[in-house]
C-alpha atoms as a PDB file:
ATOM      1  CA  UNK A   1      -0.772  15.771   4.571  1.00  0.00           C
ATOM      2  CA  UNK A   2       1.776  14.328   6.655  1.00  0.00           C
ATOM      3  CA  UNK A   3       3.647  11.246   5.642  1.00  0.00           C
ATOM      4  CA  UNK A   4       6.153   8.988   7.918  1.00  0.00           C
ATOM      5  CA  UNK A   5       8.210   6.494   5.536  1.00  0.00           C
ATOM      6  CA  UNK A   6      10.673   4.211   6.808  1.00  0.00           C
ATOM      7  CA  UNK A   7      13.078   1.589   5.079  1.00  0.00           C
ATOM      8  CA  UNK A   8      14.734  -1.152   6.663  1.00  0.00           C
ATOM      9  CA  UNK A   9      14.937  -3.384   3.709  1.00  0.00           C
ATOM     10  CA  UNK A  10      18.937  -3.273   3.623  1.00  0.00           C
ATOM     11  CA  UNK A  11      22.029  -2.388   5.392  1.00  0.00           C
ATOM     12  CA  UNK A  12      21.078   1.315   5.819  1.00  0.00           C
ATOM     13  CA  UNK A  13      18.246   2.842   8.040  1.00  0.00           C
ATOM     14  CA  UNK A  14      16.249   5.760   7.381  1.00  0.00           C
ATOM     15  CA  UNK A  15      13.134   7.886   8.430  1.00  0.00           C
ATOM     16  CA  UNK A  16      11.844  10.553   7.105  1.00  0.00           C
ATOM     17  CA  UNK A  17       8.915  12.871   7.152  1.00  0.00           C
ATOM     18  CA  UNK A  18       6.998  14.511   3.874  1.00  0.00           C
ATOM     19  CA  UNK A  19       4.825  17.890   5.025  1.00  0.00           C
ATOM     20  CA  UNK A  20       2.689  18.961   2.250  1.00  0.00           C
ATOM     21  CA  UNK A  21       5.233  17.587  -0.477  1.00  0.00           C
ATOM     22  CA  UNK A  22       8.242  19.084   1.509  1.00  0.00           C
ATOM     23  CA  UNK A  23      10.730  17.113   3.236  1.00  0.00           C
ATOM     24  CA  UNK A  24      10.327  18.073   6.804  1.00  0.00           C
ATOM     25  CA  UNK A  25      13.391  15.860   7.824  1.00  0.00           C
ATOM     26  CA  UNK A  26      15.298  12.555   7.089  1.00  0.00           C
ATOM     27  CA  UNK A  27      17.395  10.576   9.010  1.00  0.00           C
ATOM     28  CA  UNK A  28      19.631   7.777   7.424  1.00  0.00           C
ATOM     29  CA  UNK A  29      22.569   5.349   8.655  1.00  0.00           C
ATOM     30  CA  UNK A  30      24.585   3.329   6.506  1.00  0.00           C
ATOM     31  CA  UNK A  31      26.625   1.389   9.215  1.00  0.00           C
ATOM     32  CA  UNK A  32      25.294  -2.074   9.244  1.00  0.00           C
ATOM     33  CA  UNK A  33      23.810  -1.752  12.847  1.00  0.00           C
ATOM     34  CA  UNK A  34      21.148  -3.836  13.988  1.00  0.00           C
ATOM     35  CA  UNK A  35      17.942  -2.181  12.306  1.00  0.00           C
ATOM     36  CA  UNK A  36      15.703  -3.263  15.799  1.00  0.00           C
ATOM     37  CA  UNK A  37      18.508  -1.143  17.490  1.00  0.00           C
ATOM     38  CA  UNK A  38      18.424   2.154  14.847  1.00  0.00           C
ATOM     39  CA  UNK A  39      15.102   2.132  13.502  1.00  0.00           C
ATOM     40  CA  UNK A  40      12.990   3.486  16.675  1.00  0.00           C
ATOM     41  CA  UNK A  41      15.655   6.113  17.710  1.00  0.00           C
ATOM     42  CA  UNK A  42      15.616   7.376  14.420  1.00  0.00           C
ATOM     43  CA  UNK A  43      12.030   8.442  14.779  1.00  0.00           C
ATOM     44  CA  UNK A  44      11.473   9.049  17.747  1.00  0.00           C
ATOM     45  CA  UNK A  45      14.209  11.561  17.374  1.00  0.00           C
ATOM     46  CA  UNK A  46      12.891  12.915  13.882  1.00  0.00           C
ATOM     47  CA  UNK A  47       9.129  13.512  15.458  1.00  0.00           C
ATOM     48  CA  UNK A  48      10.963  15.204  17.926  1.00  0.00           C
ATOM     49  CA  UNK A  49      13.467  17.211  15.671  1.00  0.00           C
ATOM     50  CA  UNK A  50      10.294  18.346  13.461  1.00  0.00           C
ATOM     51  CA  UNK A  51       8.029  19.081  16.713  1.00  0.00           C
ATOM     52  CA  UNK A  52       5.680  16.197  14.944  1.00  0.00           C
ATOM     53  CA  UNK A  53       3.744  13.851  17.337  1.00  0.00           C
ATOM     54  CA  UNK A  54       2.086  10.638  16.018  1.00  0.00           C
ATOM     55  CA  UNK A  55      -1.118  11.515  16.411  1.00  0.00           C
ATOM     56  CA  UNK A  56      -0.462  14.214  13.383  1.00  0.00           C
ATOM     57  CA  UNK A  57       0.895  11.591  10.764  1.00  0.00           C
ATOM     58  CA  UNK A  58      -2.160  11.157   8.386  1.00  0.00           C
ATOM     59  CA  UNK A  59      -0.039   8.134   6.087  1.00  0.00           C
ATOM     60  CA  UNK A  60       2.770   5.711   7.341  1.00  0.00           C
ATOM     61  CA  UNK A  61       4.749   4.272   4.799  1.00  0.00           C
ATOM     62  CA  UNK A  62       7.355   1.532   4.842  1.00  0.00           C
ATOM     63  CA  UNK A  63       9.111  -0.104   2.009  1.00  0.00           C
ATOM     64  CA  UNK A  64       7.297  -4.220   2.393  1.00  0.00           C
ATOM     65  CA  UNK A  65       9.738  -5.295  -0.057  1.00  0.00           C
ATOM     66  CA  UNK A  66      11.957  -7.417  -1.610  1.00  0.00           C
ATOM     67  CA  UNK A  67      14.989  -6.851   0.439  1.00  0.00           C
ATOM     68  CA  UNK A  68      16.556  -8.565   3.649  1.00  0.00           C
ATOM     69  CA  UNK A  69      14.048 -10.762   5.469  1.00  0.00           C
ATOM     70  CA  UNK A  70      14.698  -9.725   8.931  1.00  0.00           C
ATOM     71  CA  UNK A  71      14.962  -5.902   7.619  1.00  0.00           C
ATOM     72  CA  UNK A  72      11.940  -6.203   6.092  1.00  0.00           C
ATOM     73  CA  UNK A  73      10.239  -7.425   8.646  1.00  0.00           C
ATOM     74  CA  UNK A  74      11.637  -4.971  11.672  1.00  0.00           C
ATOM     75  CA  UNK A  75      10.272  -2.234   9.282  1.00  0.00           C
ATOM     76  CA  UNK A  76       6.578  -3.736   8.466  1.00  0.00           C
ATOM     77  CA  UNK A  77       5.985  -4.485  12.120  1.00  0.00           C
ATOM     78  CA  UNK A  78       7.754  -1.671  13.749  1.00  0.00           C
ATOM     79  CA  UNK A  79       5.118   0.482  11.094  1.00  0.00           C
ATOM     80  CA  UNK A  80       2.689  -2.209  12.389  1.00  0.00           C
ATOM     81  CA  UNK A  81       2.709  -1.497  15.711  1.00  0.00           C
ATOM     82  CA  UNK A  82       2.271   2.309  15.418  1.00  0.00           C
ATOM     83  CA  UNK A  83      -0.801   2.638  13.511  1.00  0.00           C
ATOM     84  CA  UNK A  84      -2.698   0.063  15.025  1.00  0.00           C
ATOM     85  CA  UNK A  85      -3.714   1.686  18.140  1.00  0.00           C
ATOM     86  CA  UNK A  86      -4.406   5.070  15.882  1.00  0.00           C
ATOM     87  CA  UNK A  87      -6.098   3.090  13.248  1.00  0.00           C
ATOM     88  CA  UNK A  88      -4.119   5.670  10.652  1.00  0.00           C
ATOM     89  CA  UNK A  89      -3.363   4.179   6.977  1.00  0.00           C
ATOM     90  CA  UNK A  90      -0.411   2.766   5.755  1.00  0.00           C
ATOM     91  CA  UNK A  91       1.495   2.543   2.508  1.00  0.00           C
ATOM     92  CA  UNK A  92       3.206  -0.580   1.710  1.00  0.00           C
ATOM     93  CA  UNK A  93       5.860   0.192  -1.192  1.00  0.00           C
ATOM     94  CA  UNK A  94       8.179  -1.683  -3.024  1.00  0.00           C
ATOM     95  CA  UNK A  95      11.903  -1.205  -2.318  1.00  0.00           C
ATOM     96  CA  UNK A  96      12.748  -1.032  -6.181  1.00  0.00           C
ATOM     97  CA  UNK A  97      10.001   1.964  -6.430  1.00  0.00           C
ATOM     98  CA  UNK A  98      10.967   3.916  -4.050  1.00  0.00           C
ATOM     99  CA  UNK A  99      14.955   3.791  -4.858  1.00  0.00           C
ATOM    100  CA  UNK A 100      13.411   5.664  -8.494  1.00  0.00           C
ATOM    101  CA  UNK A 101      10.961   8.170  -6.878  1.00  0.00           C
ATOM    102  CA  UNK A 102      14.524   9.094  -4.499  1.00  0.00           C
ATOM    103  CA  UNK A 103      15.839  10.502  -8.263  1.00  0.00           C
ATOM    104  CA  UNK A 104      12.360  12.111  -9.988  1.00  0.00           C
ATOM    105  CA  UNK A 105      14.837  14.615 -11.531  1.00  0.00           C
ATOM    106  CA  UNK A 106      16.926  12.215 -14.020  1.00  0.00           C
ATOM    107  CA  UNK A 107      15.430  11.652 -17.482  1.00  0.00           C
ATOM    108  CA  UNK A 108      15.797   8.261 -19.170  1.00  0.00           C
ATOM    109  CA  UNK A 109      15.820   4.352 -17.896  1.00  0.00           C
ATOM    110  CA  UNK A 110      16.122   3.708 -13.482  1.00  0.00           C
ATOM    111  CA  UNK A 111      17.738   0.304 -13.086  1.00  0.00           C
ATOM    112  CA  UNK A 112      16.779  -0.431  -8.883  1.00  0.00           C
ATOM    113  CA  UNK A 113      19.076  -3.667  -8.569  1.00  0.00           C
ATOM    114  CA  UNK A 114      19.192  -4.924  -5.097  1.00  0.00           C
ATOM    115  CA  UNK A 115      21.620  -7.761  -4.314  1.00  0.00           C
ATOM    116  CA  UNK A 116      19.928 -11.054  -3.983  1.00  0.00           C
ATOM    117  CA  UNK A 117      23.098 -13.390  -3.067  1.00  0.00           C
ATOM    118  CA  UNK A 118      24.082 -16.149  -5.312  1.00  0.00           C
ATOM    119  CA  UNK A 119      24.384 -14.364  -8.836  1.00  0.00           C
ATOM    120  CA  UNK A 120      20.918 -13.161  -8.329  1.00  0.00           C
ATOM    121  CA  UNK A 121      19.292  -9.632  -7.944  1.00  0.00           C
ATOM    122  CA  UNK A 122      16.003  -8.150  -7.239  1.00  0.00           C
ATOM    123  CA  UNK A 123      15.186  -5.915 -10.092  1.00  0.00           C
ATOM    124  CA  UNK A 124      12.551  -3.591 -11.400  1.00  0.00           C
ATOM    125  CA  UNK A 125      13.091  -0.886 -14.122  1.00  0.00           C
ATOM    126  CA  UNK A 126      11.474   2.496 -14.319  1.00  0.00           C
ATOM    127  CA  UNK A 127      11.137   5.014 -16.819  1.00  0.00           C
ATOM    128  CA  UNK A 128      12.137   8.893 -15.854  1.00  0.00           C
ATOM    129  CA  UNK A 129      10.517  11.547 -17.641  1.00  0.00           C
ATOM    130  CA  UNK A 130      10.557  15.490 -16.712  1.00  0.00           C
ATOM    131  CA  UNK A 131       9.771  14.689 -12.942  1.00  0.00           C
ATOM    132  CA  UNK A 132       7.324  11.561 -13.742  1.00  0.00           C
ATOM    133  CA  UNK A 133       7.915   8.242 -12.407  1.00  0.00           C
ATOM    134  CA  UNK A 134       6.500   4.950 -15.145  1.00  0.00           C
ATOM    135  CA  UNK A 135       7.276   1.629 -13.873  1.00  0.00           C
ATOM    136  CA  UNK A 136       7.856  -0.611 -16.899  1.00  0.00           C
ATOM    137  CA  UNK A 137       8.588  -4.062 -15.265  1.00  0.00           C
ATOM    138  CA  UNK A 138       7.232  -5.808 -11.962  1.00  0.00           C
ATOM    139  CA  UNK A 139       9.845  -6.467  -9.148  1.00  0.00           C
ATOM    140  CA  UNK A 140      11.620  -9.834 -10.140  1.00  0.00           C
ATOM    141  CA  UNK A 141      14.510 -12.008  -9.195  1.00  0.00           C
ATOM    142  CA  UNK A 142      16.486 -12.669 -12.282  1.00  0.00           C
ATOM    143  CA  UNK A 143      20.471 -13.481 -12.554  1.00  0.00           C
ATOM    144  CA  UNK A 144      22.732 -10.756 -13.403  1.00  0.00           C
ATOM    145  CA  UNK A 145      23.288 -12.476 -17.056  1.00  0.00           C
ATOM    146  CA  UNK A 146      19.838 -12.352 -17.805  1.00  0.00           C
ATOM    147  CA  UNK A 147      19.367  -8.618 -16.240  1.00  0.00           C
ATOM    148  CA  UNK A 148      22.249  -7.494 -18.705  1.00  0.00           C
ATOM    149  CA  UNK A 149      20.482  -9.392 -21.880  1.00  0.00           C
ATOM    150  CA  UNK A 150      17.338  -6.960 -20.702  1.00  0.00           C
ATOM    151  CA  UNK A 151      19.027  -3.446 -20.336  1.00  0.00           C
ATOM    152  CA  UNK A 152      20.547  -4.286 -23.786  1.00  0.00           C
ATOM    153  CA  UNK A 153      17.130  -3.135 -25.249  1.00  0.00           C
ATOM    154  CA  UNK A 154      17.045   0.206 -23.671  1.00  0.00           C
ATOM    155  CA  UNK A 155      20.704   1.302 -25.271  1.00  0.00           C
ATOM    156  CA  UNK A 156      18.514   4.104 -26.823  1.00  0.00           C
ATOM    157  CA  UNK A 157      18.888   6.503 -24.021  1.00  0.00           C
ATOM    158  CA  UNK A 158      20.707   6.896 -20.600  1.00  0.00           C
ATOM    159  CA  UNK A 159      20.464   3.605 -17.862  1.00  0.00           C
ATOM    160  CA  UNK A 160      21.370   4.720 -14.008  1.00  0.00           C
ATOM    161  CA  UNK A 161      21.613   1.439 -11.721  1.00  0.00           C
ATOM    162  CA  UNK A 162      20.694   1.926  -8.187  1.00  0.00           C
ATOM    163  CA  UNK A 163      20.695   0.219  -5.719  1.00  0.00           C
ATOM    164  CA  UNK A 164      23.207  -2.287  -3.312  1.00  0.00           C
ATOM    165  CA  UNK A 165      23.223  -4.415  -6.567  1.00  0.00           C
ATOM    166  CA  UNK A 166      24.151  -1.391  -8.536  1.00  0.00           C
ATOM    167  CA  UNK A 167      27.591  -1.914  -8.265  1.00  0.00           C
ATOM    168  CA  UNK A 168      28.311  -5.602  -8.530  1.00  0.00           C
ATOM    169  CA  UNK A 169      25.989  -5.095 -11.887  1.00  0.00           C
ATOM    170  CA  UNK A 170      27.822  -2.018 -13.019  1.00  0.00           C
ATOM    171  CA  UNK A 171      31.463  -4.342 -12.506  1.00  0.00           C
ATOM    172  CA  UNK A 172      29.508  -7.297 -14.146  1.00  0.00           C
ATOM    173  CA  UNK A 173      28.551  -6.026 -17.421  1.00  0.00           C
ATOM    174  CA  UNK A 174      28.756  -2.067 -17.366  1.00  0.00           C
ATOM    175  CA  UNK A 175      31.519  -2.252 -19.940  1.00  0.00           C
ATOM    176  CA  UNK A 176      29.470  -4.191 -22.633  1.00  0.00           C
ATOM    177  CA  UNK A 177      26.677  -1.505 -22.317  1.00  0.00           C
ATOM    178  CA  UNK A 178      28.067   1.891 -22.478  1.00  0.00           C
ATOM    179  CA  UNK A 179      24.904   3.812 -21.350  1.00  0.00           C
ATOM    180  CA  UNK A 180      24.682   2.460 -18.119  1.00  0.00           C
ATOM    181  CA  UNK A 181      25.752   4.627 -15.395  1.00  0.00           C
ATOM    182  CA  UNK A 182      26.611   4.044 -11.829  1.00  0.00           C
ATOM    183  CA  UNK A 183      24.810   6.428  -9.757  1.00  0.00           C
ATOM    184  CA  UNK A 184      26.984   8.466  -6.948  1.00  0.00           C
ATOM    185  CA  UNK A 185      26.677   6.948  -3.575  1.00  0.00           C
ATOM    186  CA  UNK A 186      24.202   9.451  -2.196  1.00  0.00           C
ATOM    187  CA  UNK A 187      21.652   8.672  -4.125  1.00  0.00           C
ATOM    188  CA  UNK A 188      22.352   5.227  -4.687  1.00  0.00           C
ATOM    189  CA  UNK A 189      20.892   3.458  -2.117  1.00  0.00           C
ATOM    190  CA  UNK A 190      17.140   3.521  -1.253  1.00  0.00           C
ATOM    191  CA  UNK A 191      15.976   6.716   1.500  1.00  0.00           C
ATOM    192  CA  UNK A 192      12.967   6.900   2.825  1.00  0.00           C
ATOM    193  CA  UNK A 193      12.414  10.116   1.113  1.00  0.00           C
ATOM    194  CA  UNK A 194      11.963   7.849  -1.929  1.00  0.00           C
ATOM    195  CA  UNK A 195       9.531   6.026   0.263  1.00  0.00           C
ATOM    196  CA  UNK A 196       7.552   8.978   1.513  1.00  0.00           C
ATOM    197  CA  UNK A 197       6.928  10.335  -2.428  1.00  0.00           C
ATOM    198  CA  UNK A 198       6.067   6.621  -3.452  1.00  0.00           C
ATOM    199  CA  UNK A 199       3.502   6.769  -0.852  1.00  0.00           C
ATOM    200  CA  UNK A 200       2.246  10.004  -1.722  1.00  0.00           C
ATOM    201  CA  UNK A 201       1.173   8.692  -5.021  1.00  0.00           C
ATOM    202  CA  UNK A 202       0.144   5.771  -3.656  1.00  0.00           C
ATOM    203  CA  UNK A 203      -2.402   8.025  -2.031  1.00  0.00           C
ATOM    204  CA  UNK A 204      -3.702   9.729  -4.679  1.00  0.00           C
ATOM    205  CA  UNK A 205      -4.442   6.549  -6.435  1.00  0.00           C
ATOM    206  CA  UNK A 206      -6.304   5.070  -3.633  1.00  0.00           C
ATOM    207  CA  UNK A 207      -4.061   1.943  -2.622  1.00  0.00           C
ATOM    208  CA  UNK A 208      -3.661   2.310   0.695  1.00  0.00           C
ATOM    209  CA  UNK A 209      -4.101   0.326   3.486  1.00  0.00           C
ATOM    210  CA  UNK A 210      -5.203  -1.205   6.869  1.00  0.00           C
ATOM    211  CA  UNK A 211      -2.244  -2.041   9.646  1.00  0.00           C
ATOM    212  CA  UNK A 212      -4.153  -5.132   9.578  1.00  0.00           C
ATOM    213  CA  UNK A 213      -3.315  -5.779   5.520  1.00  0.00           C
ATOM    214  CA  UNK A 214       0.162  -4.130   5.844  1.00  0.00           C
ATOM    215  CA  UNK A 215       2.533  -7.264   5.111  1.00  0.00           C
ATOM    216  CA  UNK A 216       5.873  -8.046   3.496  1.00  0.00           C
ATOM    217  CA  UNK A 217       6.788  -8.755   0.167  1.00  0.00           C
ATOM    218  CA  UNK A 218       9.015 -11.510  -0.941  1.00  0.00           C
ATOM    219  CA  UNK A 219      10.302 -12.098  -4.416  1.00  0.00           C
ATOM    220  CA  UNK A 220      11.841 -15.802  -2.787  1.00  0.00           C
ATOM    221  CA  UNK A 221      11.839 -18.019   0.282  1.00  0.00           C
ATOM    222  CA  UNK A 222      13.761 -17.400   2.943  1.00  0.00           C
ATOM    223  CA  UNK A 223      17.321 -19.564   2.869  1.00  0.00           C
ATOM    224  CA  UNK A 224      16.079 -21.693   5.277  1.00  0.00           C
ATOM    225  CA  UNK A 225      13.033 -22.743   3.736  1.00  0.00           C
ATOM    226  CA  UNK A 226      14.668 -22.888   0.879  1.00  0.00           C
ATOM    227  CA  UNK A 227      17.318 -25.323   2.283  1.00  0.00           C
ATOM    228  CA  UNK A 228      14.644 -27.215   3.432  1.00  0.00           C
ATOM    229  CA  UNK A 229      12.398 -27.749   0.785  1.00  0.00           C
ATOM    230  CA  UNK A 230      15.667 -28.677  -1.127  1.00  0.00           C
ATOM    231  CA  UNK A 231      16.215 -31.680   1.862  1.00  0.00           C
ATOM    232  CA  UNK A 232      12.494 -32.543   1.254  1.00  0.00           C
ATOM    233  CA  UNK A 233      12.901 -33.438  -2.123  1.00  0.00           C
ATOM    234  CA  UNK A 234      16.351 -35.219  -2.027  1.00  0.00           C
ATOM    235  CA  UNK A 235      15.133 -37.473   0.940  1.00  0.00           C
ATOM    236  CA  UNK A 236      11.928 -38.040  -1.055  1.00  0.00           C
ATOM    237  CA  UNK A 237      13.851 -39.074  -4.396  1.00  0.00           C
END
């Protein structure tokens, strides 16, 4: 089985294709380039690379969400756009997930903290045992006070924040709660290697889906709408 997984959900870029359970190939950028300018090269040039045409991809996976809103959205319709005319299925997985299936290897508690602006993070914790991936919260946005009152109750083994978040958290509160660890930087932020093996699973649980259904996922409005709805209800006070 053949999986293509993409993320576009932050500052870096990535692609990468999962043969069988082996990566094939990844490519990932980290330098805040325009993902509608990266994203498309990057494939094309891993198909390429890999001697892989389209055509052979059984599952496309993308990471729906939460993350940037135009990032999020480059990657759900560039994935969009290539399995519609080959009616192929798709795997829509959550950012957080896929940052702890990118470290199956590290036993204890996987903190995936993306940075939400404004004091705020998207968070989701996962539990790492002998290779196994258990997800013990939903995705959420939360403030970084109230994300350090919740790791408190995991002090009973190791906590590894990942994630763009990862280090504003660490900085925040990672002296009051001496189990949490800042992961290096190559593994710290989401790959799409992480996507491909979230996807994989995905698979063999049946939740898959159509291009059609493939959408993104927001934890919050978009700034704008926010902003507005905030104008809507002062003017209507």
């Amino acid at each position: 089985m053949k999986i293509l997984a993409v993320d576009t959900s932050a500052s870096p870029v990535s692609a990468a294709l999962l043969n069988d359970g082996f990566l094939a190939g990844e490519f990932y950028l980290n330098t805040k380039t325009t993902h509608s300018q990266t994203l498309m090269p990057l494939i094309e040039q891993l198909l390429k690379m890999t001697d892989t045409s389209l055509d052979q991809i059984d599952i496309f996976a993308v990471n729906s969400g939460p993350g940037s809103f135009t990032g999020v959205r480059i990657g759900v319709s560039s994935i969009k756009g290539m399995t519609m005319p080959l009616n192929k299925r798709c795997a829509s997985v959550s950012t957080l997930e896929a940052m702890a299936y990118s470290m199956p290897y590290t036993d204890g508690i996987v903190c995936a903290v993306m940075d939400a602006r404004c004091s705020q993070v998207y968070n989701a914790i996962f539990r790492l045992d002998n290779g196994s991936v258990e997800r013990v919260t939903e995705d959420k946005a939360m403030s970084i006070a109230e994300l350090e009152n919740e790791l408190s109750y995991y002090e009973e083994c190791n906590i590894y924040l990942v994630g763009d978040g990862a280090d504003i958290c660490y900085k925040a509160f990672g002296e009051n709660l001496p189990t949490v660890y800042l992961t290096p930087q190559n593994i710290r932020y989401q790959h799409a290697y992480g996507t491909a093996k979230a996807a994989e699973k995905m698979a063999e649980q049946n939740k898959l889906v159509s291009s059609d259904e493939l959408m993104p996922f927001y934890l919050r409005l978009p700034q704008a709408e926010r902003e507005l709805r905030a104008k809507q209800q002062k003017e209507n006070k």
